[in-house]
Protein backbone atom coordinates (compact mmCIF):
# COMPACT_ATOMS: atom_id res chain seq x y z
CA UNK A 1 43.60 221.23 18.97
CA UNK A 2 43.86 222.97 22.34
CA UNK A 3 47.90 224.53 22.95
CA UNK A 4 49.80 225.07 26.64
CA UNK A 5 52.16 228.23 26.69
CA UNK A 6 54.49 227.75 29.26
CA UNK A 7 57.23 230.00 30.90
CA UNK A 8 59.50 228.10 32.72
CA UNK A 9 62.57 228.46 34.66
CA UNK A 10 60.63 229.23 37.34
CA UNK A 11 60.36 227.55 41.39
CA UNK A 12 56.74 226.39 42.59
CA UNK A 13 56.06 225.87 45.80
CA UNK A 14 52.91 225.18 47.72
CA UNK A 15 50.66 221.86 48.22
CA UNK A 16 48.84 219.92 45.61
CA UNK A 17 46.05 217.18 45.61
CA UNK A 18 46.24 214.33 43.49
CA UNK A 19 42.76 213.43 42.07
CA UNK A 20 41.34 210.21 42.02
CA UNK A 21 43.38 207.47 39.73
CA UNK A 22 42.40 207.18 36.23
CA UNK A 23 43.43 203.31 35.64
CA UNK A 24 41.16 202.69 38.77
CA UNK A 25 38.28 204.63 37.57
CA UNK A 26 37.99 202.81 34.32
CA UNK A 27 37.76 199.74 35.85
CA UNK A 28 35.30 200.61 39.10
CA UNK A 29 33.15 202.25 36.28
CA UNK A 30 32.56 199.09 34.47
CA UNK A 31 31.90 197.34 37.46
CA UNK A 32 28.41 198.85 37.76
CA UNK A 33 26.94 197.13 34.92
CA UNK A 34 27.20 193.99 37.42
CA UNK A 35 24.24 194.65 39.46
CA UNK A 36 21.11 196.50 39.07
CA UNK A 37 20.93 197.96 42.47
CA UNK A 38 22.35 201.48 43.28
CA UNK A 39 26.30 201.73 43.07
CA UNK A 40 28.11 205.28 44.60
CA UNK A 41 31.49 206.11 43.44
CA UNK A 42 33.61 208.66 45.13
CA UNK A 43 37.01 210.48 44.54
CA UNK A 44 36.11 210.02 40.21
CA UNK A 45 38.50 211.72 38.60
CA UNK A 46 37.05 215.13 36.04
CA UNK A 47 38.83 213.70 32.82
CA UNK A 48 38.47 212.96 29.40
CA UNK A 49 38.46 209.26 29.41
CA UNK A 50 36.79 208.42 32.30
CA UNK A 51 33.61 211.18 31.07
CA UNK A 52 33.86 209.41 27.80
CA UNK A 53 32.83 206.24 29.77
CA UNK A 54 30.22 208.17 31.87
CA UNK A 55 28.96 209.05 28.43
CA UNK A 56 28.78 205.61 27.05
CA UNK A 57 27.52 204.26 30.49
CA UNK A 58 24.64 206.54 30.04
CA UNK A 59 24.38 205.76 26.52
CA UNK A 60 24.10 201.96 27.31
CA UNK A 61 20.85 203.26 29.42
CA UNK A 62 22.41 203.52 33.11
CA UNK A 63 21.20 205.60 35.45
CA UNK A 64 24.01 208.35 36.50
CA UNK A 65 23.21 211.19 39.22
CA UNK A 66 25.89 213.28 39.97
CA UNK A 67 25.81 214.17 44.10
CA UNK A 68 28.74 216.20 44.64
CA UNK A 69 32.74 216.84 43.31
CA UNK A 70 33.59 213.49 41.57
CA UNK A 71 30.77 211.73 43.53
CA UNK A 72 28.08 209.72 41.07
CA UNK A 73 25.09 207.42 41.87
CA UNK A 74 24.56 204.61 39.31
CA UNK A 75 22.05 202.35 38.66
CA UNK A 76 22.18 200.06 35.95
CA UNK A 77 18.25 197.83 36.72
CA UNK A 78 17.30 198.78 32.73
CA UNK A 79 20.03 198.20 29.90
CA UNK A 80 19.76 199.21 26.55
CA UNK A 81 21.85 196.55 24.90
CA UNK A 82 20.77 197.38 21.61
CA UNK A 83 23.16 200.11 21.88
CA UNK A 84 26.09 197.72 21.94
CA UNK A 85 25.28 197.15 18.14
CA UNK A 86 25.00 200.55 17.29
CA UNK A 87 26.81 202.94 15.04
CA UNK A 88 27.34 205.49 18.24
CA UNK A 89 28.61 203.16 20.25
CA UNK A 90 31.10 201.71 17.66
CA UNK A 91 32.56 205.17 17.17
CA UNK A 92 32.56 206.07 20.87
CA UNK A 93 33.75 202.71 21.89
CA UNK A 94 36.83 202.84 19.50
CA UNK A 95 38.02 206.64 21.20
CA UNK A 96 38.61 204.59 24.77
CA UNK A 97 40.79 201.67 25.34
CA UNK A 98 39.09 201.29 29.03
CA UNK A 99 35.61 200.20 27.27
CA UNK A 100 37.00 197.07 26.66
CA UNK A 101 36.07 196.45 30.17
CA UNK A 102 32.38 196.59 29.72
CA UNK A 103 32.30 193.63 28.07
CA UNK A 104 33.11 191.33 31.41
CA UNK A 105 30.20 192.66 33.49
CA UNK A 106 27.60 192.46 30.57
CA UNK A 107 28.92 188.90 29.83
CA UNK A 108 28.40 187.42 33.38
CA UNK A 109 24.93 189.29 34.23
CA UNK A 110 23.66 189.12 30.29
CA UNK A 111 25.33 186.47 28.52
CA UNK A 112 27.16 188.66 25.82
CA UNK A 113 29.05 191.69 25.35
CA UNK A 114 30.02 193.49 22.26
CA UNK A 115 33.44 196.03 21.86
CA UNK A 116 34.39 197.94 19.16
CA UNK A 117 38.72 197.54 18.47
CA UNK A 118 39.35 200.32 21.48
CA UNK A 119 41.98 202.83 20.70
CA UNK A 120 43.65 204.95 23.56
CA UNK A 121 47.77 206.09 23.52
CA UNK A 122 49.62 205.38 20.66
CA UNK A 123 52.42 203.25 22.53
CA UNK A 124 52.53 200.29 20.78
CA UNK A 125 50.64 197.32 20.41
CA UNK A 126 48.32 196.57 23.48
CA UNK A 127 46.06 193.17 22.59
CA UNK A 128 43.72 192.27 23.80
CA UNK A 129 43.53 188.43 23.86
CA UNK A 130 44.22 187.88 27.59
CA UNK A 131 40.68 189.07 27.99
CA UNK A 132 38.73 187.12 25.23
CA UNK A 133 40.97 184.15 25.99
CA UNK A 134 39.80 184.31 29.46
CA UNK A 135 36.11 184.74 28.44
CA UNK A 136 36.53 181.75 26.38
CA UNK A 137 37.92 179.52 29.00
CA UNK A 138 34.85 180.65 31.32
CA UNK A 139 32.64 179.01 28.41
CA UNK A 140 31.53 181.99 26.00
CA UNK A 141 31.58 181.62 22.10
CA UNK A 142 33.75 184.41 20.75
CA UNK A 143 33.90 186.10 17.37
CA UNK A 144 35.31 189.17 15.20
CA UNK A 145 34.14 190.90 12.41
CA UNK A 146 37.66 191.86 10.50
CA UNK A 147 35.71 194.27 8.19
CA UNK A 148 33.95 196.56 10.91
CA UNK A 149 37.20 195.42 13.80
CA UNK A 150 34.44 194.67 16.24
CA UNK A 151 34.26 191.95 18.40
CA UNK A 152 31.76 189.94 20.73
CA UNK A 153 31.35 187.41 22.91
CA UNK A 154 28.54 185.64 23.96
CA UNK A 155 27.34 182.89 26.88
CA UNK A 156 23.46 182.02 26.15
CA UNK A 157 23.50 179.40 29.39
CA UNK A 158 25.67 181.39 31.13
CA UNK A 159 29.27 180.79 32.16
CA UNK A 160 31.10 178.21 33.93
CA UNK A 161 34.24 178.20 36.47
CA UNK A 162 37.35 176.92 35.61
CA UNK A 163 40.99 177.25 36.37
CA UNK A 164 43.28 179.06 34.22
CA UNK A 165 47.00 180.92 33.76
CA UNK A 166 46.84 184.24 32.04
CA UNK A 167 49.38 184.30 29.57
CA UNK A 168 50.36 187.65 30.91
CA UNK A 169 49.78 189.87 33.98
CA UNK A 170 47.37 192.18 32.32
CA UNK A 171 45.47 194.61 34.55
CA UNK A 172 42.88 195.47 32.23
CA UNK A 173 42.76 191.70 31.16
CA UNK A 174 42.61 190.31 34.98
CA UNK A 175 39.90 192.91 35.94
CA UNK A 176 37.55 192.19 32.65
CA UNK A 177 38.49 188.29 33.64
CA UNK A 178 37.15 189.05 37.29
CA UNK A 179 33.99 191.02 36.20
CA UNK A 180 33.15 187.89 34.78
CA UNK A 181 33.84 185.20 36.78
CA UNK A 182 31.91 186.55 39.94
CA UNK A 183 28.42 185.56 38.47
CA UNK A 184 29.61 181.91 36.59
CA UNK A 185 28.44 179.00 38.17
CA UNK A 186 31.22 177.19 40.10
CA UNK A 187 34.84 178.14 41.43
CA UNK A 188 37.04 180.05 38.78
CA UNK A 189 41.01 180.67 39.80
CA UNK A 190 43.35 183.03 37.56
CA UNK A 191 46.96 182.22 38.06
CA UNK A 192 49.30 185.10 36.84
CA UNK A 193 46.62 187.38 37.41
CA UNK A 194 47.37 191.01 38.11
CA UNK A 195 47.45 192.40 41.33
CA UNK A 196 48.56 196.12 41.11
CA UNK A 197 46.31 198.04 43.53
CA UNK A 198 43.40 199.29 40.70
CA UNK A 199 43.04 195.75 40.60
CA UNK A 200 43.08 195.04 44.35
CA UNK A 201 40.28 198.25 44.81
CA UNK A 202 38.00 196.15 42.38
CA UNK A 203 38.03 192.69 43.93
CA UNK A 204 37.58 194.84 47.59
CA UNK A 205 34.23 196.88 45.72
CA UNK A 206 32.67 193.57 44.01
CA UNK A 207 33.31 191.46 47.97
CA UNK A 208 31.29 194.22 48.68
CA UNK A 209 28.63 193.78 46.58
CA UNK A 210 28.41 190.23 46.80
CA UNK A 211 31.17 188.23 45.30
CA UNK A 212 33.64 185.96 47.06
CA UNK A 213 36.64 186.90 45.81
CA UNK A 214 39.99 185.46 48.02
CA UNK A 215 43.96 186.09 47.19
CA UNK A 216 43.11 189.78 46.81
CA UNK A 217 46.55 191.30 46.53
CA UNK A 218 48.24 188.41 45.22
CA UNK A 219 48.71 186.71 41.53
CA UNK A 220 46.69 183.79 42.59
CA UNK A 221 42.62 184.75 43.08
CA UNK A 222 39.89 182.04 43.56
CA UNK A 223 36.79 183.35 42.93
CA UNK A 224 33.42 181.12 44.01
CA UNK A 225 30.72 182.40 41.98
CA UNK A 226 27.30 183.91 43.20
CA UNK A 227 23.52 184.32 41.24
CA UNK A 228 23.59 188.06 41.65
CA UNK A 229 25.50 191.36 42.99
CA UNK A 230 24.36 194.33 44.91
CA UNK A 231 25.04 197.78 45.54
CA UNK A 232 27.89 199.63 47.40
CA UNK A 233 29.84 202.59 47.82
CA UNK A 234 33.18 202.89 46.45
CA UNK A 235 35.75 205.53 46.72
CA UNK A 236 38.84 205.64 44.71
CA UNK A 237 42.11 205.56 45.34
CA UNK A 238 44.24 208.91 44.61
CA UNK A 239 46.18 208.37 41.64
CA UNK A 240 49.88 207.39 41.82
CA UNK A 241 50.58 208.20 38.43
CA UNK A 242 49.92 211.88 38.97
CA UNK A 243 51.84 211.09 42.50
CA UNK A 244 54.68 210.59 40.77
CA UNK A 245 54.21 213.21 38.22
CA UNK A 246 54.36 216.17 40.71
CA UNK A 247 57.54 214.58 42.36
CA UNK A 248 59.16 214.62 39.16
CA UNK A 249 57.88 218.40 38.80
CA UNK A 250 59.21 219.22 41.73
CA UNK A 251 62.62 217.87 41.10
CA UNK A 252 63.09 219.03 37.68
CA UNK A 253 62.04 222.53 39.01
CA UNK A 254 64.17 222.66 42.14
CA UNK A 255 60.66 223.50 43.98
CA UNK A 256 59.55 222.83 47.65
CA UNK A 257 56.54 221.02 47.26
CA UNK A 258 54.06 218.66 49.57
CA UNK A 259 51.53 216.51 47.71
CA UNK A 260 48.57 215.73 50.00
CA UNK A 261 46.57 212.42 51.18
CA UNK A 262 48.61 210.32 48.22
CA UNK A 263 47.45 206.89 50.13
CA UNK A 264 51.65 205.88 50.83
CA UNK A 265 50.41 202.00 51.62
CA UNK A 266 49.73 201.83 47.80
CA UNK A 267 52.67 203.24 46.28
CA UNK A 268 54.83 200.47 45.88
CA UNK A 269 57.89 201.21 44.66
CA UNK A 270 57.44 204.95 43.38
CA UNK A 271 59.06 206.74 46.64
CA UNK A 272 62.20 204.63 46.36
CA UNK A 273 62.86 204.53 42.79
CA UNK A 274 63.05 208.64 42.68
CA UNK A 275 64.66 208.35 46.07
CA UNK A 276 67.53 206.41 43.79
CA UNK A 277 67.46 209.42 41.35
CA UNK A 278 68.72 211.17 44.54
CA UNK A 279 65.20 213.42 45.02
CA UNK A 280 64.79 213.90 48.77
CA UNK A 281 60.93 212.92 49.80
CA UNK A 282 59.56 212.88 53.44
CA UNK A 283 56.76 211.13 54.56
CA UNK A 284 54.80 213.35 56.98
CA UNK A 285 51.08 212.08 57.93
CA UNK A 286 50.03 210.76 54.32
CA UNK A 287 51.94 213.43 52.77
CA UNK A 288 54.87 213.60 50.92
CA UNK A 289 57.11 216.86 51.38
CA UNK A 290 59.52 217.57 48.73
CA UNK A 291 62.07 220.06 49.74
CA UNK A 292 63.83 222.50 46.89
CA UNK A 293 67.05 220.51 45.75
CA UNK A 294 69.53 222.33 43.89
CA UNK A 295 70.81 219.10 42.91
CA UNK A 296 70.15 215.45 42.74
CA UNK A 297 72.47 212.69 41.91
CA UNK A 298 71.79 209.36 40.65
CA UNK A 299 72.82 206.16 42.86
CA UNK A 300 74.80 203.72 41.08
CA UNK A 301 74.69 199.59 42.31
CA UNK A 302 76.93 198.62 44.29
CA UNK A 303 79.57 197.42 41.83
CA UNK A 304 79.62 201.00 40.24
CA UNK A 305 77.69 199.75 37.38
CA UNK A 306 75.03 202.16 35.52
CA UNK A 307 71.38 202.39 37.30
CA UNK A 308 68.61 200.27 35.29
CA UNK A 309 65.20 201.34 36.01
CA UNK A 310 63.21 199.55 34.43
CA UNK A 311 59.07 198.82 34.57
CA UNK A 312 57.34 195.43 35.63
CA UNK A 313 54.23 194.12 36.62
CA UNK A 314 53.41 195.01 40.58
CA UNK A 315 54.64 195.38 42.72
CA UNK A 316 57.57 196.09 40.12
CA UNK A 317 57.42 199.97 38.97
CA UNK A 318 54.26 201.10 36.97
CA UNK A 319 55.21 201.79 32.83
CA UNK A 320 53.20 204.61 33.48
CA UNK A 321 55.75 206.62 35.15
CA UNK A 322 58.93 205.48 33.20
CA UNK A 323 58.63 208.49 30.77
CA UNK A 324 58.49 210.91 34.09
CA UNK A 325 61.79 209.03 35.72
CA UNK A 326 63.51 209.60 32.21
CA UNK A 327 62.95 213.56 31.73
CA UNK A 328 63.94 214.03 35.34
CA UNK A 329 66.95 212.44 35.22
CA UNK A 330 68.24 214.83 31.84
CA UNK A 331 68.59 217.13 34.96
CA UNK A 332 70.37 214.48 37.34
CA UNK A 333 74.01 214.04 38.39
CA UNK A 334 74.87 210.72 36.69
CA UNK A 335 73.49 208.58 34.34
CA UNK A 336 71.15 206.17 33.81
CA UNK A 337 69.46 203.23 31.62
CA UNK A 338 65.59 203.51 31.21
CA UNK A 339 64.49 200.07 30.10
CA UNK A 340 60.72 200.52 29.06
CA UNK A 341 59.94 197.02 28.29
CA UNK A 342 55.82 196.95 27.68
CA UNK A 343 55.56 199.53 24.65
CA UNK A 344 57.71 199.87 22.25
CA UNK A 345 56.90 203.26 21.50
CA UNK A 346 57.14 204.90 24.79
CA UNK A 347 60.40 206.66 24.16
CA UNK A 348 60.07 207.72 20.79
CA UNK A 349 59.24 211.27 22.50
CA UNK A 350 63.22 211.94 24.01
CA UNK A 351 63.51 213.61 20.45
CA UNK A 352 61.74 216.29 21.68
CA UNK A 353 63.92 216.44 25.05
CA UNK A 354 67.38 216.36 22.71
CA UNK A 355 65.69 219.05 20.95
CA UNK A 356 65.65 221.14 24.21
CA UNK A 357 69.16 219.90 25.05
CA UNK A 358 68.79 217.16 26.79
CA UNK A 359 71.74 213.98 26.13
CA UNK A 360 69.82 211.20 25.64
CA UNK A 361 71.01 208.41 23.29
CA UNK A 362 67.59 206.13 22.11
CA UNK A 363 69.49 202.93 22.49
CA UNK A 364 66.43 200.99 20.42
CA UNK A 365 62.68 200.86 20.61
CA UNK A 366 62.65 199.89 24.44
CA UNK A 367 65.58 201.53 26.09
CA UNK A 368 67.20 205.13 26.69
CA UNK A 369 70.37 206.34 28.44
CA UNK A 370 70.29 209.43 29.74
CA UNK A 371 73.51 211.64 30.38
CA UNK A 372 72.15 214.12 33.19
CA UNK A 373 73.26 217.91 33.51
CA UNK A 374 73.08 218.57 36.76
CA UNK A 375 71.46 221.35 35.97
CA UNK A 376 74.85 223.35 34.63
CA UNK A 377 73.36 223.55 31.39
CA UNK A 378 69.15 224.29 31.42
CA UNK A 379 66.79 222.73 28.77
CA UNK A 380 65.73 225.38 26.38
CA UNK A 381 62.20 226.46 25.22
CA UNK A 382 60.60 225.12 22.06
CA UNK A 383 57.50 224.03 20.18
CA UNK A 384 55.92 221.15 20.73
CA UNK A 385 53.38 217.95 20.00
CA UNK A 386 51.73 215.79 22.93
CA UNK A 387 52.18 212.04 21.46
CA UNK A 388 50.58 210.41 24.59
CA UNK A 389 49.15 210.89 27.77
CA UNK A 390 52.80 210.06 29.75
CA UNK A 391 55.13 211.71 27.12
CA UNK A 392 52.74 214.98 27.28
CA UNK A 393 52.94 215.60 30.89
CA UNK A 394 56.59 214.62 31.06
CA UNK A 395 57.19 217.23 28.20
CA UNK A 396 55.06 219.59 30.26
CA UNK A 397 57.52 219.19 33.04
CA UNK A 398 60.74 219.93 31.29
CA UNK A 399 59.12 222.60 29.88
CA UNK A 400 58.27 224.23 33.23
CA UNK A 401 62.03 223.74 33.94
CA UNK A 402 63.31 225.25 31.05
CA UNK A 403 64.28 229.06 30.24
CA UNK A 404 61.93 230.59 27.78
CA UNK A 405 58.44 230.16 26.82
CA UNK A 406 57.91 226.75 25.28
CA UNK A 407 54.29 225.36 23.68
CA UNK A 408 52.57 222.58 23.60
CA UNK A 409 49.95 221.41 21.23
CA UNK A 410 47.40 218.30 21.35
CA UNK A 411 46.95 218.70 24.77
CA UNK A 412 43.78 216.61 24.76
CA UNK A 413 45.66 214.18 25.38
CA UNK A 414 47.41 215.46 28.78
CA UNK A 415 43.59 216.23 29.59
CA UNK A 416 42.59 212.51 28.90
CA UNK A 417 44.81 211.91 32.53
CA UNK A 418 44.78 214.68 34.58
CA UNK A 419 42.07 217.28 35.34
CA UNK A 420 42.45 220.68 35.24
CA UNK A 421 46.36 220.65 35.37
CA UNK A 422 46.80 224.22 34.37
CA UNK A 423 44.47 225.48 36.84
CA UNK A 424 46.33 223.21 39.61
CA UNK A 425 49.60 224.01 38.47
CA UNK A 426 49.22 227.68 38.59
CA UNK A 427 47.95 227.20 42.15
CA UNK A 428 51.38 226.49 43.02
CA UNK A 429 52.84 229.52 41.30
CA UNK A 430 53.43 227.81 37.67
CA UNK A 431 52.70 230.16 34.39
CA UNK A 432 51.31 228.25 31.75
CA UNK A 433 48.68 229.46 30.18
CA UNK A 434 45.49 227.72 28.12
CA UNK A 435 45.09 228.42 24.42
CA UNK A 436 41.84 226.65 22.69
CA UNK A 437 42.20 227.07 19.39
């Protein structure tokens, strides 16, 4: 279990790149299996989860040459689908929650696709029936062996178009749904389908390949099928998680910082939700400057009534970044009411920021209020755990803001989401420090 040793207290200041988005990899990744011809990526991100599905890619008996930084050639023209039934793949398949979408893309070009019960953060229950409910609408047989918590679904005469309305605005669930939909016969349309901009990227790649995808961009897609896909090259989008990470950094550290090329078109609603924290961000070029703040204070509605941020489906404010907005504010004028309402164990790591000082009171499962300091009393250093991918880089943050040297342990799973954050961070003057034990 690898450790971070961290001295904080200390300002950064210089410019940092965001790598390419994780949720958008997984998803672009899978979408090679679709087509036998040549497909380059760009812009892949160097992190645990998406090389654990470069692994299993090549396991499955796809091609993969790697031409430069986060730039892969893949060619998928001879499968070994025997290896969906195999012990490796059961065990490998299980470590990632983004294999699930593998199964779409085998479904629609092979007529069946097999997943092991993916794991991933533990944040709560994440199920996965929007995507085997889909699959079942589109005409495949489904089943699920309880004992070995594998499941599979299969579509001997192929699949069929038909209309339906996905119970919920999944991402993962929509872009599985899509995957396979582009090769059944007929017109398919998904109503309450996801349209965050990972999801957007993939219908854009796939038109390119082939498909006729419209609504791109909107909850309503109609999707005319097609006999076959071809190649393309794909880059991805930087990632906005790790957007909004660094802006959060630079807040809680009171550090002048400017994160490069972060794409601004698809940000959504990032820039003003930490604008309403009171964190000053300027928009130079497709930059974002943030200046050093000695303070920031949190903006109240209009009535005078307590600030509610709170997450939604897109172009409402990604979950992903709710744990960020919460540490930050511990150092905000003000309070505020975090209302994560997707997991219900997102915020069961503020017991780690009390334990540094912060006043937070966990309300219940799914919402936080947070008493900021205004920074006239500073978090202090302590020991410890990385529950999650979010929760560890937000605890990484407050402890680059707090006095002392602080450590953090199990963080594999910080590295499952971004790549090579010590080395980055130290780039911009940060001392933290890699232990492997």
């Amino acid at each position: 279990m690898g450790t971070f040793q961290i001295e904080g207290g200390h300002k950064l200041k210089g410019e940092i790149r965001p790598q390419g988005a994780k949720n958008e990899a997984l998803q672009i990744l899978c979408a090679v299996l679709a087509t036998p011809e040549e497909v380059i990526i760009e812009n892949i991100p160097d992190i645990r989860d998406v090389n654990k599905l470069i692994t299993i890619l090549g396991n499955l008996g796809v091609k993969i040459q790697k031409i430069g930084k986060g730039k892969f050639a893949f060619r998928a023209d001879d499968l070994h689908l025997e290896y969906l039934e195999s012990e490796l793949f059961k065990q490998e398949g299980s470590s990632l929650r983004g294999s699930i979408m593998i199964v779409g893309p085998l479904l629609a070009r092979f007529g069946k696709g097999y997943i092991p019960r993916p794991g991933g953060d533990k944040i709560g229950r994440r199920r996965l029936d929007t995507h085997f409910e889909g699959f079942i609408k589109l005409g495949a047989k489904f089943r699920y062996n309880k004992e070995e918590r594998f499941y599979g679904v299969e579509a001997p005469k192929g699949l069929t178009g038909t209309d339906m309305l996905l119970d919920q605005a999944s991402v993962t669930g929509t872009a599985n749904i899509v995957l396979a939909a582009v090769m059944a016969k007929g017109t398919t349309t998904i109503y309450n389908a996801a349209c965050e901009p990972y999801l957007q990227q993939l219908c854009k790649m796939l038109n390119s390949m082939g498909a006729k995808i419209k609504g791109v961009g909107s909850n309503l897609l109609t999707i005319e099928g097609v006999k076959s896909l071809g190649g393309c090259t794909h880059r991805i989008l930087p990632d906005m998680i790790e957007i909004g990470s660094w802006i959060g950094l630079a807040a809680m550290t009171r550090s002048e910082i400017t994160i490069k090329d972060v794409s601004w078109e698809n940000l959504g609603l990032i820039p003003q939700t930490f604008r309403k924290l009171g964190i000053k961000l300027e928009k130079k070029g497709d930059d974002i400057y943030i200046p050093s703040q000695d303070s920031y204070e949190i903006q109240g509605y209009i009535d005078g009534s307590t600030l509610t941020v709170a997450d939604a489906p897109w172009p409402g404010f990604t979950p992903d970044l709710l744990s960020i907005v919460l540490t930050v504010c511990t150092q905000a004028k003000g309070n505020v009411l975090i209302h994560q309402k997707m997991f219900e164990s997102r915020l069961f790591f503020v017991d780690k920021l009390i334990d540094m000082g912060a006043r937070i009171i966990l309300c219940d499962p799914h919402r936080a209020t947070v008493m900021g300091h205004d920074f006239q009393s500073s978090l202090k250093a302590t020991t410890m755990v990385s529950p999650d991918i979010r929760a560890g880089i937000s605890l990484l943050i407050a402890a680059l803001s707090a006095k002392g040297i602080s450590t953090i342990h199990n963080i594999e799973q910080i590295d499952r989401g971004y790549e090579n954050i010590d080395e980055r961070l130290r780039s911009i003057g940060a001392k933290i420090t890699r232990l492997d034990n």
